[in-house]
C-alpha atoms as a PDB file:
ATOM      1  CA  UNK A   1     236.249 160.495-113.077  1.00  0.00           C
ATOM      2  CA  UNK A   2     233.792 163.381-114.687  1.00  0.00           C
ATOM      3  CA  UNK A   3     235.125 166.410-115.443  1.00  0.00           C
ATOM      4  CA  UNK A   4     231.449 168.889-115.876  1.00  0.00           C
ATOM      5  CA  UNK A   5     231.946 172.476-117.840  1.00  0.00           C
ATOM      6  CA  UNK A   6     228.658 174.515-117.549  1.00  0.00           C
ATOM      7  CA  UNK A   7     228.168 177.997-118.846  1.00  0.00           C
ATOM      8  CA  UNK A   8     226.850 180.765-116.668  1.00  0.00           C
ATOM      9  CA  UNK A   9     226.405 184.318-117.728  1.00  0.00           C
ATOM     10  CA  UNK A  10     229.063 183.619-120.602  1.00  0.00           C
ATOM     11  CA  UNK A  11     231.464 182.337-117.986  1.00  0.00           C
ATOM     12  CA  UNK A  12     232.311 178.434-117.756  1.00  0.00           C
ATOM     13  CA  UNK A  13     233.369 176.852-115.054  1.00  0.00           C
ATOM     14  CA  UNK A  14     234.880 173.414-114.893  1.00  0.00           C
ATOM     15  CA  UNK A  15     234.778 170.604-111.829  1.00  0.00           C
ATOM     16  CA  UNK A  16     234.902 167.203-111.010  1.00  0.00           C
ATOM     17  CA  UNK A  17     231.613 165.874-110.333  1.00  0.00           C
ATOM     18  CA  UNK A  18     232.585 164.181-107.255  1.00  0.00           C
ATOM     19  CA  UNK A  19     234.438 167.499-105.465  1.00  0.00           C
ATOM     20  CA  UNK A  20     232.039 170.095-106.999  1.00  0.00           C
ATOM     21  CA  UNK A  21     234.283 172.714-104.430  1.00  0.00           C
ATOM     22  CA  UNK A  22     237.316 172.381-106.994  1.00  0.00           C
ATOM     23  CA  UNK A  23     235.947 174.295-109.742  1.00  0.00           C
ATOM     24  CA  UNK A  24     238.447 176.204-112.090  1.00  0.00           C
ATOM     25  CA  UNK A  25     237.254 178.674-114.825  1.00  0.00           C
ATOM     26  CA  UNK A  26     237.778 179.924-118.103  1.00  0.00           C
ATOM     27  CA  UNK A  27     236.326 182.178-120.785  1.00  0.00           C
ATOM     28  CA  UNK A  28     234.926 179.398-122.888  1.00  0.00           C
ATOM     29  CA  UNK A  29     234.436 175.747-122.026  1.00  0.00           C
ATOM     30  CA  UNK A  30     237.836 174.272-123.491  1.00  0.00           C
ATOM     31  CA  UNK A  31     239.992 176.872-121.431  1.00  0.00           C
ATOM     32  CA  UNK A  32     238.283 175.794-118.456  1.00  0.00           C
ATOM     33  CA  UNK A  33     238.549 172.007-118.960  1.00  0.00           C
ATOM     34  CA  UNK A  34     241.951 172.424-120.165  1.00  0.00           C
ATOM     35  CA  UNK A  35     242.596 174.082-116.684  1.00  0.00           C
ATOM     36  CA  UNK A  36     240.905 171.827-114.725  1.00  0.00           C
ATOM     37  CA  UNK A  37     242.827 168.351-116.262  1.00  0.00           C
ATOM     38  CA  UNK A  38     245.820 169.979-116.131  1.00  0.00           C
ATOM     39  CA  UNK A  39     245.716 169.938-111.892  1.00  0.00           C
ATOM     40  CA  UNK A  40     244.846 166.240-112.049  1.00  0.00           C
ATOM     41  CA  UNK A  41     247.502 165.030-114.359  1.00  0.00           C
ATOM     42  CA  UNK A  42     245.595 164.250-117.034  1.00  0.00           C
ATOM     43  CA  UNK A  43     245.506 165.095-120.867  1.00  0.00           C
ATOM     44  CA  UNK A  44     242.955 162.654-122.844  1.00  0.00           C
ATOM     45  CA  UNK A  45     239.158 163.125-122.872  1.00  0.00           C
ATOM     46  CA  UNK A  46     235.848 161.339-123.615  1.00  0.00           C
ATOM     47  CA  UNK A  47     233.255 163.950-124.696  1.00  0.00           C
ATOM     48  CA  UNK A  48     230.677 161.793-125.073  1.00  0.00           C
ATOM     49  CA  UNK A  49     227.934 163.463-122.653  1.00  0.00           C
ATOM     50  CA  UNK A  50     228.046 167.103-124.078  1.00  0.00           C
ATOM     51  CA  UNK A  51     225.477 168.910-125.088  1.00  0.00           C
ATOM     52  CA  UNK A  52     224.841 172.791-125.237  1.00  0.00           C
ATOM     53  CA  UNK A  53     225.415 175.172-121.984  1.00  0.00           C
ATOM     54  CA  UNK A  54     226.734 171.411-120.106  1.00  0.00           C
ATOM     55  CA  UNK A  55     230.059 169.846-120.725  1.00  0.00           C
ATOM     56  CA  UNK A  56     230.660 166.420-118.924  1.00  0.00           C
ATOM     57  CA  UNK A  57     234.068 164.593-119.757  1.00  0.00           C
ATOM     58  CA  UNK A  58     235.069 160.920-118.233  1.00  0.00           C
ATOM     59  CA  UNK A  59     238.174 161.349-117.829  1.00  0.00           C
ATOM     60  CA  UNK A  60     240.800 157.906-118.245  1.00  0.00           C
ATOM     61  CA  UNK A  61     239.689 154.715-118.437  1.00  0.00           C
ATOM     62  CA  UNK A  62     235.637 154.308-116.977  1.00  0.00           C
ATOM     63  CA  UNK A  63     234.967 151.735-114.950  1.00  0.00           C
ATOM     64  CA  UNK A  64     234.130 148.270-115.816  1.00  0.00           C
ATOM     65  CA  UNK A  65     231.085 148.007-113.991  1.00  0.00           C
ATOM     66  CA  UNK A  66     228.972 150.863-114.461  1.00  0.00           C
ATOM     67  CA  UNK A  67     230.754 152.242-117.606  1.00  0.00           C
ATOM     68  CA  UNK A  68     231.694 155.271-116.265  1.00  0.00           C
ATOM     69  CA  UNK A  69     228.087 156.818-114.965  1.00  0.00           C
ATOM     70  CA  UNK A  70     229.036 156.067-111.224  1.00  0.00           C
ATOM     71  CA  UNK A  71     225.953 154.690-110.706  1.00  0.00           C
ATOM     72  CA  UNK A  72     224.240 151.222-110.192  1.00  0.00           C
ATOM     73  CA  UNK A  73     220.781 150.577-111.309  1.00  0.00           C
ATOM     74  CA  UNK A  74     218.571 147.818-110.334  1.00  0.00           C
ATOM     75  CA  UNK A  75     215.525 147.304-110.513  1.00  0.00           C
ATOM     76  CA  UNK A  76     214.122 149.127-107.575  1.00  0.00           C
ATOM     77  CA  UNK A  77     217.470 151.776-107.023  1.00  0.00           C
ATOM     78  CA  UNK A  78     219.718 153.663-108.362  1.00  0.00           C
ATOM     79  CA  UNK A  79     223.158 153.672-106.117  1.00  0.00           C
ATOM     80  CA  UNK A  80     226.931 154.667-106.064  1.00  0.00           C
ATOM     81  CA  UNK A  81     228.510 151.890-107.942  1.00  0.00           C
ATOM     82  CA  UNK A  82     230.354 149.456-105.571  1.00  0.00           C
ATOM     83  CA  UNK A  83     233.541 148.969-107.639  1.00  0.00           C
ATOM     84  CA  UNK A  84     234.329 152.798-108.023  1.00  0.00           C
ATOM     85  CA  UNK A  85     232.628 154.592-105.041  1.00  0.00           C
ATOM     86  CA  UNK A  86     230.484 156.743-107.678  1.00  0.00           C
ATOM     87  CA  UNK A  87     233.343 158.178-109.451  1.00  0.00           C
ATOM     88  CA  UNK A  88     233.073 156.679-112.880  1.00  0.00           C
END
């Protein structure tokens, strides 16, 4: 799963990238993630996608077959991954 923290007009707001409509906020991005993981249970984060006004986080363990991007490329398309549905 991918928890996504982006800033707008100094206010962050964080959501899982598959239920965009469950977006919790905060005054800076760790208050809003913090928020966010705390209604799914979960307390450990990979912040290996970050970069400046975007925060993504894969939250628990990715998934085996696509590594945790949700998405299956071939050669000719990119698709939801089979194994995970697109959820990472």
């Amino acid at each position: 799963m991918r928890i996504i923290a982006e800033q707008l007009e100094g206010y962050w707001s964080a959501l899982q990238k598959s239920h965009p409509e469950t977006a919790l906020g905060g005054s800076d991005a760790e208050v809003a993630v913090k928020r966010r993981c705390t209604t799914i249970g979960v307390n450990t984060v990979d912040r290996t996608e970050c970069r400046a006004d975007h925060l993504e986080f894969v939250v628990g363990k990715p998934c085996s077959d696509c590594g945790g991007s949700g998405q299956y490329v071939g050669l000719n398309t990119v698709e939801a991954c089979g194994t995970c549905a697109g959820s990472g």
